[in-house]
N, C-alpha and C. Protein backbone atom coordinates (compact mmCIF):
# COMPACT_ATOMS: atom_id res chain seq x y z
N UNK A 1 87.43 40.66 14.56
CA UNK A 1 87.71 42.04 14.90
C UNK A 1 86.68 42.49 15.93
N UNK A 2 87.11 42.64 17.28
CA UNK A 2 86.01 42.87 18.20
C UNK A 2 85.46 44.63 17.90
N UNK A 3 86.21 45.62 17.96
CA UNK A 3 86.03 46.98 17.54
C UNK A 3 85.78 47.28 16.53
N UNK A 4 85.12 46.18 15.69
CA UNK A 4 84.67 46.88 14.07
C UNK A 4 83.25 47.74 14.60
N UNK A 5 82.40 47.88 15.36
CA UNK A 5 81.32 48.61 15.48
C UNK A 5 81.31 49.20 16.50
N UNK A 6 82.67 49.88 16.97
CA UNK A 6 82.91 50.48 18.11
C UNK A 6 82.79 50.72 19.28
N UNK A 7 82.35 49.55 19.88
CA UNK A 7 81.96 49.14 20.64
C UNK A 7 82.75 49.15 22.05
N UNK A 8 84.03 49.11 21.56
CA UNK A 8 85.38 49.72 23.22
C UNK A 8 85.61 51.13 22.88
N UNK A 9 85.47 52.02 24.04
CA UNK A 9 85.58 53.31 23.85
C UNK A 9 86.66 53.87 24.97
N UNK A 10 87.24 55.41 23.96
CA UNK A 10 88.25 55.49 24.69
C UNK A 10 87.83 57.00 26.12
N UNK A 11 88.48 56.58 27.02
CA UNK A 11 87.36 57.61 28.26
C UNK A 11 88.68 59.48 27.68
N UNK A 12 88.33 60.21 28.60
CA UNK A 12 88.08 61.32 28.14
C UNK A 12 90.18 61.51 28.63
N UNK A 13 90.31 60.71 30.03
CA UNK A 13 91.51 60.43 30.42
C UNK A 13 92.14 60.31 29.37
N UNK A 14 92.31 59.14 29.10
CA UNK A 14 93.25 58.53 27.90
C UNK A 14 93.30 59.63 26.74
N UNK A 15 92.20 60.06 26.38
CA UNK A 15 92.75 60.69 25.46
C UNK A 15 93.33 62.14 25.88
N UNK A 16 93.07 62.70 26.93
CA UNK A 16 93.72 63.96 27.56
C UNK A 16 95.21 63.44 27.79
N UNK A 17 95.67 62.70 28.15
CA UNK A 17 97.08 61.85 28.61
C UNK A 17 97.46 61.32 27.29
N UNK A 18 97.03 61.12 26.29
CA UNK A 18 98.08 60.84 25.10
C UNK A 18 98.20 61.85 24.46
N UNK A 19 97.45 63.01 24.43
CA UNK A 19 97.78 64.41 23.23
C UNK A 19 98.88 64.63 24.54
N UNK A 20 98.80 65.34 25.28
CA UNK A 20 99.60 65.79 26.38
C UNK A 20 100.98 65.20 26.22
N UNK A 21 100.95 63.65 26.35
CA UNK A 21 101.90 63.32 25.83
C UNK A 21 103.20 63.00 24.74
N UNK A 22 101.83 63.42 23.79
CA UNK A 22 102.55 63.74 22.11
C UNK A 22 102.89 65.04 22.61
N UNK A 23 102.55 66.19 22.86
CA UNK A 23 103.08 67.33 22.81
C UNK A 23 104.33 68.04 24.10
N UNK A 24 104.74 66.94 24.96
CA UNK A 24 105.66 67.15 25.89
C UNK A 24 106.73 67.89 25.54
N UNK A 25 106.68 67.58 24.45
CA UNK A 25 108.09 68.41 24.14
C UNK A 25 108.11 69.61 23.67
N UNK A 26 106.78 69.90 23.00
CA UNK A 26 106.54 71.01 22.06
C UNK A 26 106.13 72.27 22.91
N UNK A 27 105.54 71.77 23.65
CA UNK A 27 104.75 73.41 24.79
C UNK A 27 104.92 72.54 26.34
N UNK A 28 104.17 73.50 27.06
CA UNK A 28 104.20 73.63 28.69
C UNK A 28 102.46 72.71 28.66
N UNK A 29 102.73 71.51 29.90
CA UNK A 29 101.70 70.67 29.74
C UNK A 29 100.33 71.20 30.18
N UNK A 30 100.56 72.48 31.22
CA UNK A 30 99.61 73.39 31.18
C UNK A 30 98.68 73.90 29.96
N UNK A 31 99.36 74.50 29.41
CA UNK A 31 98.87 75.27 28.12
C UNK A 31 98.43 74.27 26.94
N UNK A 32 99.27 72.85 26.86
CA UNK A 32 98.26 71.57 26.10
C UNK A 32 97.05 71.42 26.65
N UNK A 33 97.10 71.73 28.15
CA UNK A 33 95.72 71.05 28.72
C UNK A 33 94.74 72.31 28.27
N UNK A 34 95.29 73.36 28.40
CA UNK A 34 94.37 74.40 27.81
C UNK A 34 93.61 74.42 26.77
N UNK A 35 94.27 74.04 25.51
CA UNK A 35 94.03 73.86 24.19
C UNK A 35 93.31 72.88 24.29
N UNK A 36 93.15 71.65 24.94
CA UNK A 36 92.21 70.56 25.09
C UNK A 36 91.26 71.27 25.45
N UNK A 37 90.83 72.09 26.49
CA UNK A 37 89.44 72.40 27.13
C UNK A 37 88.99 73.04 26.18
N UNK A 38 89.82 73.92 25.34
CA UNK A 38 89.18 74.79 24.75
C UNK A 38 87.81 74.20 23.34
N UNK A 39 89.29 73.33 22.54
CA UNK A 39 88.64 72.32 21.84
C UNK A 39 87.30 71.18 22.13
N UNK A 40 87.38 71.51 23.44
CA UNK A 40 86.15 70.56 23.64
C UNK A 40 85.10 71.08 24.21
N UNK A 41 85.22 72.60 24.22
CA UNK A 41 84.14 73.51 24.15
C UNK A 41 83.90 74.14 22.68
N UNK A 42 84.55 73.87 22.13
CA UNK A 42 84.21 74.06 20.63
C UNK A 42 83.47 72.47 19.64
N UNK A 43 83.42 71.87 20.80
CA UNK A 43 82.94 70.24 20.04
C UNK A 43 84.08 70.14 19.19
N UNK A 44 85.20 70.34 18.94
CA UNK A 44 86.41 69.69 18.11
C UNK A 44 86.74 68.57 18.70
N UNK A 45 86.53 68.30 19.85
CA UNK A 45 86.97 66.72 20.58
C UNK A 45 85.49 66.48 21.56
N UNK A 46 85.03 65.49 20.92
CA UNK A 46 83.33 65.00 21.27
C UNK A 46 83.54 63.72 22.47
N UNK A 47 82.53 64.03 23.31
CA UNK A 47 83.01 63.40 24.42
C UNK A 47 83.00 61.62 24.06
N UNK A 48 82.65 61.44 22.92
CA UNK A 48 83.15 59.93 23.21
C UNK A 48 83.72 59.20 21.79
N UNK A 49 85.01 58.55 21.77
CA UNK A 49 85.41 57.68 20.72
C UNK A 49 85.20 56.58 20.74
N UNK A 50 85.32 55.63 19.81
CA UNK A 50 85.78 54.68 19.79
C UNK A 50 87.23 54.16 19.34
N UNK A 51 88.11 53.26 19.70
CA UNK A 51 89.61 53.04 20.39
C UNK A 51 89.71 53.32 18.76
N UNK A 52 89.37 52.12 17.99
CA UNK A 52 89.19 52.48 16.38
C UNK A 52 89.35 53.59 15.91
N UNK A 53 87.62 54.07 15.90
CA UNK A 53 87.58 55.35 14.94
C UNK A 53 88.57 56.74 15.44
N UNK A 54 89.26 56.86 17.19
CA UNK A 54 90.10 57.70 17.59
C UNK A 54 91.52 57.53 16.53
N UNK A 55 91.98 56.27 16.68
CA UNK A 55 93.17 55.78 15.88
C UNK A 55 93.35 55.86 14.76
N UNK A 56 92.49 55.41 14.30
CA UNK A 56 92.52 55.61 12.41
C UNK A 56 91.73 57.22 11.49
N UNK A 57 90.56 57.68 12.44
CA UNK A 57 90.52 59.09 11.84
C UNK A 57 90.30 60.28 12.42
N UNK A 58 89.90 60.25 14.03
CA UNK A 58 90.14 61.40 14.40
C UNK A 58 91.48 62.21 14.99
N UNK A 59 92.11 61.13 15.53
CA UNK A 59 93.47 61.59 16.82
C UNK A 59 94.75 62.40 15.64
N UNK A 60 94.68 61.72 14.06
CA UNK A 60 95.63 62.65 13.38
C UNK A 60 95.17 64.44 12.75
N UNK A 61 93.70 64.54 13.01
CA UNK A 61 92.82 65.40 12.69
C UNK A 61 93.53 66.37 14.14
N UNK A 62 93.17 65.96 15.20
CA UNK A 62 93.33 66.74 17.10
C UNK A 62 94.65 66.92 16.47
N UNK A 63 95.92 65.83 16.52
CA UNK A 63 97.31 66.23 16.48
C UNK A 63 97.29 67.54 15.59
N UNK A 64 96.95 67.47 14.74
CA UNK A 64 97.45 69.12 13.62
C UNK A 64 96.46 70.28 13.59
N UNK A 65 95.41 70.15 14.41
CA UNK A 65 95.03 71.24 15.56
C UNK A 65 95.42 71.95 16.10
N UNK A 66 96.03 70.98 17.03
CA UNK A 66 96.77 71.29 18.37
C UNK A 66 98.25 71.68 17.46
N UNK A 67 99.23 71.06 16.86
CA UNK A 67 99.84 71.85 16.73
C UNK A 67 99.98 73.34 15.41
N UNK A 68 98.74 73.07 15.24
CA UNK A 68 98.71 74.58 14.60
C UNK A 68 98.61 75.45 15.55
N UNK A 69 97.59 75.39 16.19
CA UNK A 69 97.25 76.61 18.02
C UNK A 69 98.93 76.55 18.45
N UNK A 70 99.47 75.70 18.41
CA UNK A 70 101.00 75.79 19.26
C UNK A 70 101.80 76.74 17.90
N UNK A 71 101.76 76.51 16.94
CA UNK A 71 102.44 77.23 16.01
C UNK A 71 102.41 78.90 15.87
N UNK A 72 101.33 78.89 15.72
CA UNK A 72 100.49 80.37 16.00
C UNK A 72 100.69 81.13 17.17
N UNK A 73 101.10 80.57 18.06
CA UNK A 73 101.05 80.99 19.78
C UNK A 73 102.35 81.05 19.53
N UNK A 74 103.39 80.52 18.98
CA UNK A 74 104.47 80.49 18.94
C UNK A 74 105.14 82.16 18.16
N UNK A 75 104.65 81.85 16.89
CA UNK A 75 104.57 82.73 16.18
C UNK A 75 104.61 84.26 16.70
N UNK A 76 103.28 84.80 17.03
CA UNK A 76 102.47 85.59 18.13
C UNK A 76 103.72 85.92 18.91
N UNK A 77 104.17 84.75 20.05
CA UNK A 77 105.18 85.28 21.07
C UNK A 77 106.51 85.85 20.45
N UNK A 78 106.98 84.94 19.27
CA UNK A 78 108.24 85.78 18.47
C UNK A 78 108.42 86.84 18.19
N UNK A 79 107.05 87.34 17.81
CA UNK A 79 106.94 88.65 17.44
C UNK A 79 106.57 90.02 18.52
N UNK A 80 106.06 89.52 19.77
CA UNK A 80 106.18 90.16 20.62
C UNK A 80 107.65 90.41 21.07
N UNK A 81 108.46 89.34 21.35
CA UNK A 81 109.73 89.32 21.63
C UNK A 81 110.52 90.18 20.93
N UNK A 82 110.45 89.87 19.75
CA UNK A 82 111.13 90.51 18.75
C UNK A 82 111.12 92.29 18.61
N UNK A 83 109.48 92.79 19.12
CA UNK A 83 108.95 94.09 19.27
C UNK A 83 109.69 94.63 20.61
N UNK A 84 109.47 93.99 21.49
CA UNK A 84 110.42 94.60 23.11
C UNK A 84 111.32 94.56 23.24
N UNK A 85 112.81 93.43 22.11
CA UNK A 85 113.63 93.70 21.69
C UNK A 85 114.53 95.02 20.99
N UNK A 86 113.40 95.47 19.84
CA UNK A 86 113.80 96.74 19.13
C UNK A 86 113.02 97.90 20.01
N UNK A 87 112.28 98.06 20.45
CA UNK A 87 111.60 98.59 21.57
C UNK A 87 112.84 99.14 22.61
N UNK A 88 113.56 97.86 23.24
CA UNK A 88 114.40 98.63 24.32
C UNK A 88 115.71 98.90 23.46
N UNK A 89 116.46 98.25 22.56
CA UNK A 89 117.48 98.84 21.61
C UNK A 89 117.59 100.01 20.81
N UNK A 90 116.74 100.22 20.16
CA UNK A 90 116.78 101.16 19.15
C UNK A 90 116.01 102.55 19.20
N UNK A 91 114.96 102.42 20.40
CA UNK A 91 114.25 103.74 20.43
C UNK A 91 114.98 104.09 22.05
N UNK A 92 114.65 105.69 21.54
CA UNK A 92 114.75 106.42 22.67
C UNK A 92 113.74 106.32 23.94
N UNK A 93 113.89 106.25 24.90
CA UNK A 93 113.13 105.97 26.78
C UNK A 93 112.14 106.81 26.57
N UNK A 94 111.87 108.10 26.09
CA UNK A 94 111.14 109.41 25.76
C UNK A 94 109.94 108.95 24.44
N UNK A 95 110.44 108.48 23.44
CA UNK A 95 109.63 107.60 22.27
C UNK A 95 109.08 106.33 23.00
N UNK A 96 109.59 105.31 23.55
CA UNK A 96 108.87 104.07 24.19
C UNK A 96 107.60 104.85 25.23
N UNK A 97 108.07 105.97 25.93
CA UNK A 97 106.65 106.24 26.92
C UNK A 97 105.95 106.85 26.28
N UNK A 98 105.93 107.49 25.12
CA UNK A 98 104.59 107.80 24.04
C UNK A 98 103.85 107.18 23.92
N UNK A 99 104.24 106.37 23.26
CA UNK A 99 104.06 104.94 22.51
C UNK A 99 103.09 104.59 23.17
N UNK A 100 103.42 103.76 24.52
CA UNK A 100 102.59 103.05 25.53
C UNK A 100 101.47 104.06 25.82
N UNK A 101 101.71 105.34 25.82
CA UNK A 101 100.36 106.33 26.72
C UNK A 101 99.42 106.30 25.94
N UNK A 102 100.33 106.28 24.31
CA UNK A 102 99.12 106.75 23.43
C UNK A 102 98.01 105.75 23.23
């Protein structure tokens, strides 16, 4: 086993290009890359792995991170949507410019 003492490491690329890539489908690759910087100004993603210890215990730790921040953001926007929805339906033009001044 050459990587039992971690000795091949994975660079900062690879691992920016495989979350990105797990999450293609889920959000805008912008806003993954966001959530990466952010996390790695929070030390949640430390600038160096090994191919190993990324694979077996940190990269499933990042995956449900990242998609909690996507869940939440998700969430968040529904409910905005949902507010400017009943916002332009149900109230009066005269009640919405209160609202906003106040």
């Amino acid at each position: 086993m050459l990587d039992y003492y971690g000795s091949i490491t994975k660079s900062f690329d690879e691992i920016d290009s495989e979350l990105i890539n797990h999450f293609k489908n889920k959000a805008n690759q912008s806003y993954i890359k966001e959530i990466i910087k952010n996390l790695k100004k929070e030390n949640i993603i430390l600038n160096s792995y090994s191919i190993s210890g990324w694979n077996m215990f940190h990269k499933s730790n990042i995956l449900l991170t990242i998609d909690e921040k996507i869940l939440i953001k998700t969430k968040k926007n529904n409910q905005k949507l949902k507010t400017v929805y009943c916002l332009q339906n149900y109230l009066n033009d005269d009640i919405i410019y209160r609202i906003f001044n106040k």
